[in-house]
ModelCIF file with pLDDT and N, C-alpha, C, O atoms, coordinates in Angstrom:
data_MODEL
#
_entry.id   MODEL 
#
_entity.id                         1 
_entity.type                       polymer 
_entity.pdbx_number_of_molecules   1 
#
_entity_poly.entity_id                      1 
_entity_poly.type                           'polypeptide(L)' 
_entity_poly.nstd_linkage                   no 
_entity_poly.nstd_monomer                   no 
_entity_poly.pdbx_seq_one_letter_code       
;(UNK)(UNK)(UNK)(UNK)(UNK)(UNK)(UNK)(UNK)(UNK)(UNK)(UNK)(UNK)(UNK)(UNK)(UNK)(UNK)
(UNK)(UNK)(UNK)(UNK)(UNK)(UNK)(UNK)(UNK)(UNK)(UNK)(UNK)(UNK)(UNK)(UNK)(UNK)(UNK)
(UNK)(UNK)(UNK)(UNK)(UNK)(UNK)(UNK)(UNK)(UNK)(UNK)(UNK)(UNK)(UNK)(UNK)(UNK)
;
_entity_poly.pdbx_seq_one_letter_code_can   XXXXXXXXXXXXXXXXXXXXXXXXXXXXXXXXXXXXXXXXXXXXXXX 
_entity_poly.pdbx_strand_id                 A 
#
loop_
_entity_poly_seq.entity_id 
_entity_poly_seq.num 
_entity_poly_seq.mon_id 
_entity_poly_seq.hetero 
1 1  UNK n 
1 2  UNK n 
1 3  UNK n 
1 4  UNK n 
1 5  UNK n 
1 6  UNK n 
1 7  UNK n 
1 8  UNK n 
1 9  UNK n 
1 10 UNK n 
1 11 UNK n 
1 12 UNK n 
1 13 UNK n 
1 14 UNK n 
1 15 UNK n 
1 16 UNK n 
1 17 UNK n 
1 18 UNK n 
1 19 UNK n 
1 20 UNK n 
1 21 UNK n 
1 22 UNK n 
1 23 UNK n 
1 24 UNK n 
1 25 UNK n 
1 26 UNK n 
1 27 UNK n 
1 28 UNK n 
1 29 UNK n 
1 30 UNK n 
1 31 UNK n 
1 32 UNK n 
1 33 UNK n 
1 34 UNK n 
1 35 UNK n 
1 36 UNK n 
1 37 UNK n 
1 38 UNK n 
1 39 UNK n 
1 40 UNK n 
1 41 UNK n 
1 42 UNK n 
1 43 UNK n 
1 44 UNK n 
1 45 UNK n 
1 46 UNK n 
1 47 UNK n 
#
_struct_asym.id          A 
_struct_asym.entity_id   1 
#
loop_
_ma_qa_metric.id 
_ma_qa_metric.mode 
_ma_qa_metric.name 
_ma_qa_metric.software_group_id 
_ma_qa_metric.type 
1 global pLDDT . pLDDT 
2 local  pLDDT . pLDDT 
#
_ma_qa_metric_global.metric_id      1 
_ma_qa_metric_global.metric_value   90.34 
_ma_qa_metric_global.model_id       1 
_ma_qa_metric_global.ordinal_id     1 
#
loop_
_ma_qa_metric_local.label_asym_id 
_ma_qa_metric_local.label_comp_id 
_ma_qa_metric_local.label_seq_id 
_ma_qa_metric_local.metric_id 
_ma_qa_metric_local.metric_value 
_ma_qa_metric_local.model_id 
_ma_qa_metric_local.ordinal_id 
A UNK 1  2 79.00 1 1  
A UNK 2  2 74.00 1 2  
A UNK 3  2 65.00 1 3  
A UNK 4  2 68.00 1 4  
A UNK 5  2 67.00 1 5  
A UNK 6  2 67.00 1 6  
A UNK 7  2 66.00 1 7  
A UNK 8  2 67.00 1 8  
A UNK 9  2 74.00 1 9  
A UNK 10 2 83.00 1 10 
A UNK 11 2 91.00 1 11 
A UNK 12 2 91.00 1 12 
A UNK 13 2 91.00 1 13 
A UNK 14 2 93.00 1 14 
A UNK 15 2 96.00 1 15 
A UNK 16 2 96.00 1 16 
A UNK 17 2 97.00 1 17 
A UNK 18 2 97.00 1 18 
A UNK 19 2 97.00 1 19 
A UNK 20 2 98.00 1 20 
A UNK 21 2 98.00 1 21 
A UNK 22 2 97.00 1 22 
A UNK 23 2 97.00 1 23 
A UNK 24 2 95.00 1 24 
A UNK 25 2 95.00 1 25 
A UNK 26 2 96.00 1 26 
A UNK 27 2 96.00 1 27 
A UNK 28 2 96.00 1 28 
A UNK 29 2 97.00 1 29 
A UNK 30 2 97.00 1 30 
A UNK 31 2 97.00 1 31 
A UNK 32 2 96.00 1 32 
A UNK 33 2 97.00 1 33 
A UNK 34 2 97.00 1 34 
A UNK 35 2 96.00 1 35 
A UNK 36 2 97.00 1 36 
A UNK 37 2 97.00 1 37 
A UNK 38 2 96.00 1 38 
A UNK 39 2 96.00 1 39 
A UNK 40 2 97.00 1 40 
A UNK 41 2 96.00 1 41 
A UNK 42 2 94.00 1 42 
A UNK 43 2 95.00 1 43 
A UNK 44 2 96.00 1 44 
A UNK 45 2 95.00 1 45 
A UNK 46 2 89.00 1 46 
A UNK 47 2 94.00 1 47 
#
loop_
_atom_site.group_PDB 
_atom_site.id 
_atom_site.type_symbol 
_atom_site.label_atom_id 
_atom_site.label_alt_id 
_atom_site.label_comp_id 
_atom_site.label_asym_id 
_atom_site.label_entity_id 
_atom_site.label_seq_id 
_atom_site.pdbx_PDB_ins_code 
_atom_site.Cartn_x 
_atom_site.Cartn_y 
_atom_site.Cartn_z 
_atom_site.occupancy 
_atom_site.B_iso_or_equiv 
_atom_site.pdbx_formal_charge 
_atom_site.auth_seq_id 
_atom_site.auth_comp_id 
_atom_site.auth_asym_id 
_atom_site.auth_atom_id 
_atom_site.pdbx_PDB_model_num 
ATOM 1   N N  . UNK A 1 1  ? 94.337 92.287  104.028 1.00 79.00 ? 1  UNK A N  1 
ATOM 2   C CA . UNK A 1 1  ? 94.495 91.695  102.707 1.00 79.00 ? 1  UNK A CA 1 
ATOM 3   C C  . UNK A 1 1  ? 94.148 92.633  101.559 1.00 79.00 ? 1  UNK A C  1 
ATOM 4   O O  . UNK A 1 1  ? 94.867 92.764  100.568 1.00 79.00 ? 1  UNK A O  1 
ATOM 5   N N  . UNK A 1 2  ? 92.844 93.366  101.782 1.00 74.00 ? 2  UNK A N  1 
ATOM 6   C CA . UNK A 1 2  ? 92.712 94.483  100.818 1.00 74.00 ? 2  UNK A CA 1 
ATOM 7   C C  . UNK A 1 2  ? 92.948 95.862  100.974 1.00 74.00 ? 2  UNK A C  1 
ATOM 8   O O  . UNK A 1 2  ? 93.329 96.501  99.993  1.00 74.00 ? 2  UNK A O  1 
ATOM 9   N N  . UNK A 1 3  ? 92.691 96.707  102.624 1.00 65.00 ? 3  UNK A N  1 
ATOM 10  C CA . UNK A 1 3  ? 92.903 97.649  102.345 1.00 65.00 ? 3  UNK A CA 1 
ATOM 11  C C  . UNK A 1 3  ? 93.837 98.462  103.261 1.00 65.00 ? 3  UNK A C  1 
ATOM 12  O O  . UNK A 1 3  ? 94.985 98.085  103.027 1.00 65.00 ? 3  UNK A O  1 
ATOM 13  N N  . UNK A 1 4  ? 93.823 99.585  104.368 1.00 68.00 ? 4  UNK A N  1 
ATOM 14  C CA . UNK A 1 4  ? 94.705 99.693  104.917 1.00 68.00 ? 4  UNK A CA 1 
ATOM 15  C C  . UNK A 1 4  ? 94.691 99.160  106.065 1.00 68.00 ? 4  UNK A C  1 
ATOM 16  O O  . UNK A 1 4  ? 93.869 98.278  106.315 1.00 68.00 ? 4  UNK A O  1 
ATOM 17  N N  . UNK A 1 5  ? 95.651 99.612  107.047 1.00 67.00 ? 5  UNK A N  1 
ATOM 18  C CA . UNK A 1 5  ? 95.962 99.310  108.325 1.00 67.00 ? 5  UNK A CA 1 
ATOM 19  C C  . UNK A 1 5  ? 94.326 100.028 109.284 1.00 67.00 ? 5  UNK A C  1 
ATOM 20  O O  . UNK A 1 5  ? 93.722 99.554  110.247 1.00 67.00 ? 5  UNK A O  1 
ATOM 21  N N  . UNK A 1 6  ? 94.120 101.056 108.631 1.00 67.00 ? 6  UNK A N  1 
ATOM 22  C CA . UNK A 1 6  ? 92.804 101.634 109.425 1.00 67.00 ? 6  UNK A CA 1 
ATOM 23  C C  . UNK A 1 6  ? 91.301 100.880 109.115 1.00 67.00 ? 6  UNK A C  1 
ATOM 24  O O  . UNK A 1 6  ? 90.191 101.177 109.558 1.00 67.00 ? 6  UNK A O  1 
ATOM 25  N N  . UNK A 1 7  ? 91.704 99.781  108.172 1.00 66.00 ? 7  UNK A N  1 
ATOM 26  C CA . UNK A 1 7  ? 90.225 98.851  108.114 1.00 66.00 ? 7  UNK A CA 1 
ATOM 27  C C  . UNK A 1 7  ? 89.837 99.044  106.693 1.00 66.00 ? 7  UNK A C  1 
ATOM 28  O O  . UNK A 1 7  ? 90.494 99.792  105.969 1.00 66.00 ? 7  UNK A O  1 
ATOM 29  N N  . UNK A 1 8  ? 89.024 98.541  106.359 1.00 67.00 ? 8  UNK A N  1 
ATOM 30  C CA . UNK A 1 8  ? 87.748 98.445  105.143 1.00 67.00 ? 8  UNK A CA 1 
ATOM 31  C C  . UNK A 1 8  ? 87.537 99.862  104.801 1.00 67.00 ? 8  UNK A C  1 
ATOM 32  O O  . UNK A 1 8  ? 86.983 100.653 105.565 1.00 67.00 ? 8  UNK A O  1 
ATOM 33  N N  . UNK A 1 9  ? 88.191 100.298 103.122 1.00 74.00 ? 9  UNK A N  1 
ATOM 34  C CA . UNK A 1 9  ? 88.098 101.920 103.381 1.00 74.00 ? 9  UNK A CA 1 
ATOM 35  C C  . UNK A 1 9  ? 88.007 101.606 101.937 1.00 74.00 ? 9  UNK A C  1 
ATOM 36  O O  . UNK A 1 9  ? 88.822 102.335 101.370 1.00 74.00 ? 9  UNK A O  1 
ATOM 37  N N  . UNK A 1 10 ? 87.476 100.960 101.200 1.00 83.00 ? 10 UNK A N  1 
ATOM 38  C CA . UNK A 1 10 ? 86.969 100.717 99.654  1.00 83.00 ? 10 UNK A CA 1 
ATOM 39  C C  . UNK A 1 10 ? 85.748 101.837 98.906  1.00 83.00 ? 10 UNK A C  1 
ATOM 40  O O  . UNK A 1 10 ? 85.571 102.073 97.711  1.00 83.00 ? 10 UNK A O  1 
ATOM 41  N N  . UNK A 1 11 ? 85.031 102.384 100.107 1.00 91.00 ? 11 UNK A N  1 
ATOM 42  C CA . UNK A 1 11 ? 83.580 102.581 99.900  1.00 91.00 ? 11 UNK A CA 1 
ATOM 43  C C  . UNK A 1 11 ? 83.632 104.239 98.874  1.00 91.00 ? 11 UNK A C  1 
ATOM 44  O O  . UNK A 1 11 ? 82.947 104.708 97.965  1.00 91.00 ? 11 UNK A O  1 
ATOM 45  N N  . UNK A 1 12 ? 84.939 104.724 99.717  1.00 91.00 ? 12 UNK A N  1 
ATOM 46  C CA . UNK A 1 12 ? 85.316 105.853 98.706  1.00 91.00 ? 12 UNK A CA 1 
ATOM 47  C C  . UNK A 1 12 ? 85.332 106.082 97.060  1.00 91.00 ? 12 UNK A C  1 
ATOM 48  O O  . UNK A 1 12 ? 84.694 106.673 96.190  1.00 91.00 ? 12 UNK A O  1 
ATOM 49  N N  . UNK A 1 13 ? 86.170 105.455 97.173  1.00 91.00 ? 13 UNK A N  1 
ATOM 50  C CA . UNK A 1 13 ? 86.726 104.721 95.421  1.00 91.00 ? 13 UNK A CA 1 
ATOM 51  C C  . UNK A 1 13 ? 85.519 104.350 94.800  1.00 91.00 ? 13 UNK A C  1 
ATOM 52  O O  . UNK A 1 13 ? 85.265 104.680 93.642  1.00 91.00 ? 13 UNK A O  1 
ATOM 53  N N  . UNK A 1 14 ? 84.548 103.493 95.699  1.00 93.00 ? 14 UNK A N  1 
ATOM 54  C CA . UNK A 1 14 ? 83.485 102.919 95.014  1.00 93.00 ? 14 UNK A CA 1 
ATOM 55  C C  . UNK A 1 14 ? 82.369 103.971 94.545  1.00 93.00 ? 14 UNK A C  1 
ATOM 56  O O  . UNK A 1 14 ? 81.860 104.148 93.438  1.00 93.00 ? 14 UNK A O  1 
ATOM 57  N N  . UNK A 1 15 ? 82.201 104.511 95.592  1.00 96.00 ? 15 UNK A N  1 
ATOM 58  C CA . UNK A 1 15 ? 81.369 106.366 95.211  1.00 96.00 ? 15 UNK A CA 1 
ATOM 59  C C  . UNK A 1 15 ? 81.280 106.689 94.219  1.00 96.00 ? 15 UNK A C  1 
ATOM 60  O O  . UNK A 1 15 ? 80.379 106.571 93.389  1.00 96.00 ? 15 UNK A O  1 
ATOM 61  N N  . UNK A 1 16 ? 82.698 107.364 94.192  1.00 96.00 ? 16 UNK A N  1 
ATOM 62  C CA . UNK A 1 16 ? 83.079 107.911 93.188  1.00 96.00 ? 16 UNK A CA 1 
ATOM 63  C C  . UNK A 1 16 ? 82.881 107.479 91.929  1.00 96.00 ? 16 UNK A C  1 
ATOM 64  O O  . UNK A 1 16 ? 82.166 108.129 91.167  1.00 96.00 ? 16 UNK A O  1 
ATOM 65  N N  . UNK A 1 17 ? 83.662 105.993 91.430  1.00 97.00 ? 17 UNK A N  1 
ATOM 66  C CA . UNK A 1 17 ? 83.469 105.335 90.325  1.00 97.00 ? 17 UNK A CA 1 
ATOM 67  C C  . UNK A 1 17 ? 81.692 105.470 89.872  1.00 97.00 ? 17 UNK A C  1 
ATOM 68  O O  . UNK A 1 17 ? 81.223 105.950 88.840  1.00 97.00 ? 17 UNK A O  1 
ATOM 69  N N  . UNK A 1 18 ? 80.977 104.870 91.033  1.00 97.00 ? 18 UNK A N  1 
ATOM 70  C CA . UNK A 1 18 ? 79.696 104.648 90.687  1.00 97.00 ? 18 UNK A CA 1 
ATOM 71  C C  . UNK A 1 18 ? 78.736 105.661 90.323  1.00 97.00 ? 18 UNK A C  1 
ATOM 72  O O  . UNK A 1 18 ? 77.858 105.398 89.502  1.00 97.00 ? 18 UNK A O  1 
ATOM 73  N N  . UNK A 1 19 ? 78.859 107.216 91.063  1.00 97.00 ? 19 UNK A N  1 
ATOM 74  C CA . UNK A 1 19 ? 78.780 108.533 90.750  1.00 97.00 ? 19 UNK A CA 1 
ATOM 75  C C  . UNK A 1 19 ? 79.230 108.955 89.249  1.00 97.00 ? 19 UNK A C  1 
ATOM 76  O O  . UNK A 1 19 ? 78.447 109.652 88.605  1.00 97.00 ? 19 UNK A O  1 
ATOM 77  N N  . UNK A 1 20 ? 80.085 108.680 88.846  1.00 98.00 ? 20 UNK A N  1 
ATOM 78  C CA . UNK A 1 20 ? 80.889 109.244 87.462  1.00 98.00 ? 20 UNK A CA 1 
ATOM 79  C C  . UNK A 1 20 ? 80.064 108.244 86.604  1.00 98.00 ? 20 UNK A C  1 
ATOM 80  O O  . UNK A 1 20 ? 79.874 108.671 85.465  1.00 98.00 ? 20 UNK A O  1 
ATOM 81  N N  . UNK A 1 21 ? 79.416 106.773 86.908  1.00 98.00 ? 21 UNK A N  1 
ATOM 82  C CA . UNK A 1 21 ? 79.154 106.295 85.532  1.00 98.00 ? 21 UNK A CA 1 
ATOM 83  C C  . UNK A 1 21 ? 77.610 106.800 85.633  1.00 98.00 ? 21 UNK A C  1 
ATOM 84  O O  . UNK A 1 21 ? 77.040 106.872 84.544  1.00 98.00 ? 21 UNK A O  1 
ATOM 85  N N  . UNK A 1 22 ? 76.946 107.116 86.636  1.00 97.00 ? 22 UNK A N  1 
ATOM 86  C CA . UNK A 1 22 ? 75.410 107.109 86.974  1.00 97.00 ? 22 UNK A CA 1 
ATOM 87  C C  . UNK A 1 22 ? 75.158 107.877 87.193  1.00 97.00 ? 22 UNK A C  1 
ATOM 88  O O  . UNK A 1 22 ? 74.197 107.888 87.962  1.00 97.00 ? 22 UNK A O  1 
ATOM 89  N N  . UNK A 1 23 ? 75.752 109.293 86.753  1.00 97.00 ? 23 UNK A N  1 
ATOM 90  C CA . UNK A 1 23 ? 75.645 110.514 87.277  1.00 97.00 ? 23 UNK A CA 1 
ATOM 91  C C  . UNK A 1 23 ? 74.447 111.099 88.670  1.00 97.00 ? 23 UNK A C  1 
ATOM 92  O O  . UNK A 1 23 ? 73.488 111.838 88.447  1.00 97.00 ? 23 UNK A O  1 
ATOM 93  N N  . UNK A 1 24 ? 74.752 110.649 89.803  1.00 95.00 ? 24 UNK A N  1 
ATOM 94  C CA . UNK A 1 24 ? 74.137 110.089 91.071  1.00 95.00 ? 24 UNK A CA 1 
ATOM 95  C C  . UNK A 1 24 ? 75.262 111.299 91.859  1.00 95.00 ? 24 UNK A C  1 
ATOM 96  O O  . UNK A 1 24 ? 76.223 111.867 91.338  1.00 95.00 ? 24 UNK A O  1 
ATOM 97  N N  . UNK A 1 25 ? 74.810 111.410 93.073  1.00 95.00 ? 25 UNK A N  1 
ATOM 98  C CA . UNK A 1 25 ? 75.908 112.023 94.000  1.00 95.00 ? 25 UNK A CA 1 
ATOM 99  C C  . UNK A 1 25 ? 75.784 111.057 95.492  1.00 95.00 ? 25 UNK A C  1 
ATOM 100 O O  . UNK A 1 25 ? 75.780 111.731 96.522  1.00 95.00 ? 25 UNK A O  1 
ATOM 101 N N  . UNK A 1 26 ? 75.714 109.984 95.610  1.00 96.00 ? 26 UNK A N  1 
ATOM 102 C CA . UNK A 1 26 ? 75.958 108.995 96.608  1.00 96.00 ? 26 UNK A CA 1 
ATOM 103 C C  . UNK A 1 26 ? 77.072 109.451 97.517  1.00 96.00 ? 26 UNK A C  1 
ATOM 104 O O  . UNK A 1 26 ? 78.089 109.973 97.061  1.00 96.00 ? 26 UNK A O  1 
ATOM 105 N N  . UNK A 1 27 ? 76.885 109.262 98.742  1.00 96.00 ? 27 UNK A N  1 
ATOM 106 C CA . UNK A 1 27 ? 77.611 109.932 99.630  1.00 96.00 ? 27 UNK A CA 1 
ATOM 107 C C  . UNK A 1 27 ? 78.400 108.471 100.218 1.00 96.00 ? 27 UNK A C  1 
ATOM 108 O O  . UNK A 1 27 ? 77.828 107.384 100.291 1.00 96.00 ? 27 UNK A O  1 
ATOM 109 N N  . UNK A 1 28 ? 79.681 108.698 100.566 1.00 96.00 ? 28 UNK A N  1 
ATOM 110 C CA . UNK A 1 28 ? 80.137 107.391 101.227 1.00 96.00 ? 28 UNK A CA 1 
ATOM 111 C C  . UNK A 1 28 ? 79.165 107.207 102.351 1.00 96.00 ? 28 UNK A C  1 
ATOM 112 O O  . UNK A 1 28 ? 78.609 106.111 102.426 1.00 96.00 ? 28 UNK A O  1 
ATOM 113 N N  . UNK A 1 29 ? 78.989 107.787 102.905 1.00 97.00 ? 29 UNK A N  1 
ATOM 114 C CA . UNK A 1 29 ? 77.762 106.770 104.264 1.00 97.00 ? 29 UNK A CA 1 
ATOM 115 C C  . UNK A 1 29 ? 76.724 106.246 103.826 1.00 97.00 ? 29 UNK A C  1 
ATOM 116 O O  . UNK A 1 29 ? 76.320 105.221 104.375 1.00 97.00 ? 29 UNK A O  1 
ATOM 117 N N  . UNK A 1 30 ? 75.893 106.900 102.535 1.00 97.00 ? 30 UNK A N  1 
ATOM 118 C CA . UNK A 1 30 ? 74.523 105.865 101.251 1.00 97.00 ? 30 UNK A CA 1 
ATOM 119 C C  . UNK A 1 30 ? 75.220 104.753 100.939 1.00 97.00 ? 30 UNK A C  1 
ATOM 120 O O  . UNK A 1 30 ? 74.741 103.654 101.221 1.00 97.00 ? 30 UNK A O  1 
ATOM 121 N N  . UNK A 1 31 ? 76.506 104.868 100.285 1.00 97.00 ? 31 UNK A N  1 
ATOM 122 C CA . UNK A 1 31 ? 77.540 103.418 100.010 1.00 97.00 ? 31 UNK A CA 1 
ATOM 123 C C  . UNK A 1 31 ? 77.290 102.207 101.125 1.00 97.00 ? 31 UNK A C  1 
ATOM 124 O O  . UNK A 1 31 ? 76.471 101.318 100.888 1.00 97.00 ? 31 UNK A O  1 
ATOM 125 N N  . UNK A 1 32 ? 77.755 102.227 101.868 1.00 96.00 ? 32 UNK A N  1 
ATOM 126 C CA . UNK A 1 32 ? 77.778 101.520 103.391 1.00 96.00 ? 32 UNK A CA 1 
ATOM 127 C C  . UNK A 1 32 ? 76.249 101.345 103.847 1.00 96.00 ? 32 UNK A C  1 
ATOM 128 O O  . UNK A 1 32 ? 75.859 100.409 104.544 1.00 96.00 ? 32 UNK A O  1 
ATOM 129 N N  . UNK A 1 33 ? 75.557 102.227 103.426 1.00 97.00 ? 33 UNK A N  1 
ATOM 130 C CA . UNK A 1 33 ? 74.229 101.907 103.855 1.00 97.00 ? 33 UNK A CA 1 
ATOM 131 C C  . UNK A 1 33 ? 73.150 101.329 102.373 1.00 97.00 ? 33 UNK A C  1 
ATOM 132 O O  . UNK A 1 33 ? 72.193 100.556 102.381 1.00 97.00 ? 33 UNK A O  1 
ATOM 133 N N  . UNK A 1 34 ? 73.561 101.807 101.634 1.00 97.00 ? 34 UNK A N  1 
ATOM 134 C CA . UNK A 1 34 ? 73.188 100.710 100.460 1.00 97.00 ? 34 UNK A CA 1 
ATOM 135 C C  . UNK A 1 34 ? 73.576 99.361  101.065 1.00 97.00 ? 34 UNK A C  1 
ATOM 136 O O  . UNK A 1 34 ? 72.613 98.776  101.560 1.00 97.00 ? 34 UNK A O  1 
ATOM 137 N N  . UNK A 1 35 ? 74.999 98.583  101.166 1.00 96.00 ? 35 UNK A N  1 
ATOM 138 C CA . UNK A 1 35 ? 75.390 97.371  101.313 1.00 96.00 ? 35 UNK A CA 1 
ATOM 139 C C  . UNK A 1 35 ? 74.933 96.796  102.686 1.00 96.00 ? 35 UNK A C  1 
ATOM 140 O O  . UNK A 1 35 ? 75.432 95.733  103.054 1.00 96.00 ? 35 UNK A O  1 
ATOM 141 N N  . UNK A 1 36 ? 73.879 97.525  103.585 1.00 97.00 ? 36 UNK A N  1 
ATOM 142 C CA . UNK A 1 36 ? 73.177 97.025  104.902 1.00 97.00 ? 36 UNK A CA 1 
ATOM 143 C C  . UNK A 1 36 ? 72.245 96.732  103.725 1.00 97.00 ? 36 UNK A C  1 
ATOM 144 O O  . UNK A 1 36 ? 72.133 95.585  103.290 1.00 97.00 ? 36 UNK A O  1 
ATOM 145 N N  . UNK A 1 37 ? 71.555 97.805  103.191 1.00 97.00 ? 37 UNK A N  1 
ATOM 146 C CA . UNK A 1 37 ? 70.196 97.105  102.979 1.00 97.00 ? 37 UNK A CA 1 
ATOM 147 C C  . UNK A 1 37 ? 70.418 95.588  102.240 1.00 97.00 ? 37 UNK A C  1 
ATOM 148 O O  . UNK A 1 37 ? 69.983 94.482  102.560 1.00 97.00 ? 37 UNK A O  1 
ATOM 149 N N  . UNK A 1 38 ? 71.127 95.941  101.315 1.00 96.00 ? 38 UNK A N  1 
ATOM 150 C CA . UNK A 1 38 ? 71.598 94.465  100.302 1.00 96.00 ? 38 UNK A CA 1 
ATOM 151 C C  . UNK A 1 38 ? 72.070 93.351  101.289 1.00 96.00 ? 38 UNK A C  1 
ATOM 152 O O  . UNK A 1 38 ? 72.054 92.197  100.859 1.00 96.00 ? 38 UNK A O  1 
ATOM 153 N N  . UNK A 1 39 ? 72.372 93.512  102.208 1.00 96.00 ? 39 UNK A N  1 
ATOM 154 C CA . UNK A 1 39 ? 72.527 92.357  103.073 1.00 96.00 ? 39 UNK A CA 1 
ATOM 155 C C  . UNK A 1 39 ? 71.102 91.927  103.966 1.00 96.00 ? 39 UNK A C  1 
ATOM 156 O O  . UNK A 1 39 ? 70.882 90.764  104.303 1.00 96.00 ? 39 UNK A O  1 
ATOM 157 N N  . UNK A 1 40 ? 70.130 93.142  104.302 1.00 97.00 ? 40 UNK A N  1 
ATOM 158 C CA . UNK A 1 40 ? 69.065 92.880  105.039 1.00 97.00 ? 40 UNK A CA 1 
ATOM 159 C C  . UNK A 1 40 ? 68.187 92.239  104.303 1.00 97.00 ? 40 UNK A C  1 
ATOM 160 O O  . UNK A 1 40 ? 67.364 91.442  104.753 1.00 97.00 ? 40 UNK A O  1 
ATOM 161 N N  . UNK A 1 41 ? 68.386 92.720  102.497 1.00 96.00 ? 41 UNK A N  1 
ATOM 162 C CA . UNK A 1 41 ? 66.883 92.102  101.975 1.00 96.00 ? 41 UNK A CA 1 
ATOM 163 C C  . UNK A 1 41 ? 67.697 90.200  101.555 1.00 96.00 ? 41 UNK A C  1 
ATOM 164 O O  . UNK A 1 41 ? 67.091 89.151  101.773 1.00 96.00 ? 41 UNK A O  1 
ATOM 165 N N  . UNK A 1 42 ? 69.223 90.302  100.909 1.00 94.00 ? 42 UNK A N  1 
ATOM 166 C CA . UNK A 1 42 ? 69.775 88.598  101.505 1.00 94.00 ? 42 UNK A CA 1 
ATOM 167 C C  . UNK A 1 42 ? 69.029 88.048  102.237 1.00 94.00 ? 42 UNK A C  1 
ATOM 168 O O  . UNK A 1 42 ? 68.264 87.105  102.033 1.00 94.00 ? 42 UNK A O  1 
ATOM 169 N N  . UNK A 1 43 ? 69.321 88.875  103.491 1.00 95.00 ? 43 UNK A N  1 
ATOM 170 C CA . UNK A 1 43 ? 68.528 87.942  104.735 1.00 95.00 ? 43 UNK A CA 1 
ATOM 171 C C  . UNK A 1 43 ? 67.633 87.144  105.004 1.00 95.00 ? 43 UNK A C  1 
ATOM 172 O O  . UNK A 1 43 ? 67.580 86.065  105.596 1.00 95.00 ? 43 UNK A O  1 
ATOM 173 N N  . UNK A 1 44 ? 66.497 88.197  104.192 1.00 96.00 ? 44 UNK A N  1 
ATOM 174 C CA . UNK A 1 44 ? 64.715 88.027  104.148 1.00 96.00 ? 44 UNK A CA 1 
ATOM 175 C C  . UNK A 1 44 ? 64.905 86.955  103.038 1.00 96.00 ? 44 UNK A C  1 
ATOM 176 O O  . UNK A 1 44 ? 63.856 86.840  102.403 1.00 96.00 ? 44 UNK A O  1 
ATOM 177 N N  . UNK A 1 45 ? 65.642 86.337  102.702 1.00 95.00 ? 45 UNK A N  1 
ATOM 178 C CA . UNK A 1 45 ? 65.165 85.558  101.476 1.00 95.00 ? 45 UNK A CA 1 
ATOM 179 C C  . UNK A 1 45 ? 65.858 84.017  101.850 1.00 95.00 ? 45 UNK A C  1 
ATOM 180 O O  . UNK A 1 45 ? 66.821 83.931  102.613 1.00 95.00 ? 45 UNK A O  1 
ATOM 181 N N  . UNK A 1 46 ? 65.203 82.785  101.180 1.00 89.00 ? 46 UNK A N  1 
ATOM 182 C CA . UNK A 1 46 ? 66.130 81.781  101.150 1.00 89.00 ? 46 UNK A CA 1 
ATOM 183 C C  . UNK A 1 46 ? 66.540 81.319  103.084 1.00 89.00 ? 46 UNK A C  1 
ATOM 184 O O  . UNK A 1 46 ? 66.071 81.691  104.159 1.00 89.00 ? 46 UNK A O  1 
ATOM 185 N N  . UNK A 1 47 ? 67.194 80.741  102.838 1.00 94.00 ? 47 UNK A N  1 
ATOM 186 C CA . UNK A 1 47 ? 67.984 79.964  104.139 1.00 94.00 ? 47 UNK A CA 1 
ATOM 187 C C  . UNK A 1 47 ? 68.464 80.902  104.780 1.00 94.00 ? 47 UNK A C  1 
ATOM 188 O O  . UNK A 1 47 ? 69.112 80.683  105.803 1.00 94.00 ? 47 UNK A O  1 
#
């Protein structure tokens, strides 16, 4: 629905964008592993 035939491949694009406004050098694998932690600390919280 969103991206290619090879799977979930957003994290690039997102880098980048987020690098250029935050002058940061985030690597696509920090991307992907940023969005574990943001799902692990979800977890810990609430229901």
């Amino acid at each position: 629905s969103r991206d290619t035939a090879e799977g979930e491949r957003s994290m690039a694009k997102t880098v980048v964008a987020f690098n250029l406004i935050y002058g940061h050098r985030l690597s696509v694998t920090e991307g992907w592993q940023f969005m574990s932690l943001l799902k692990k600390v979800r977890g810990s919280q609430g229901q």
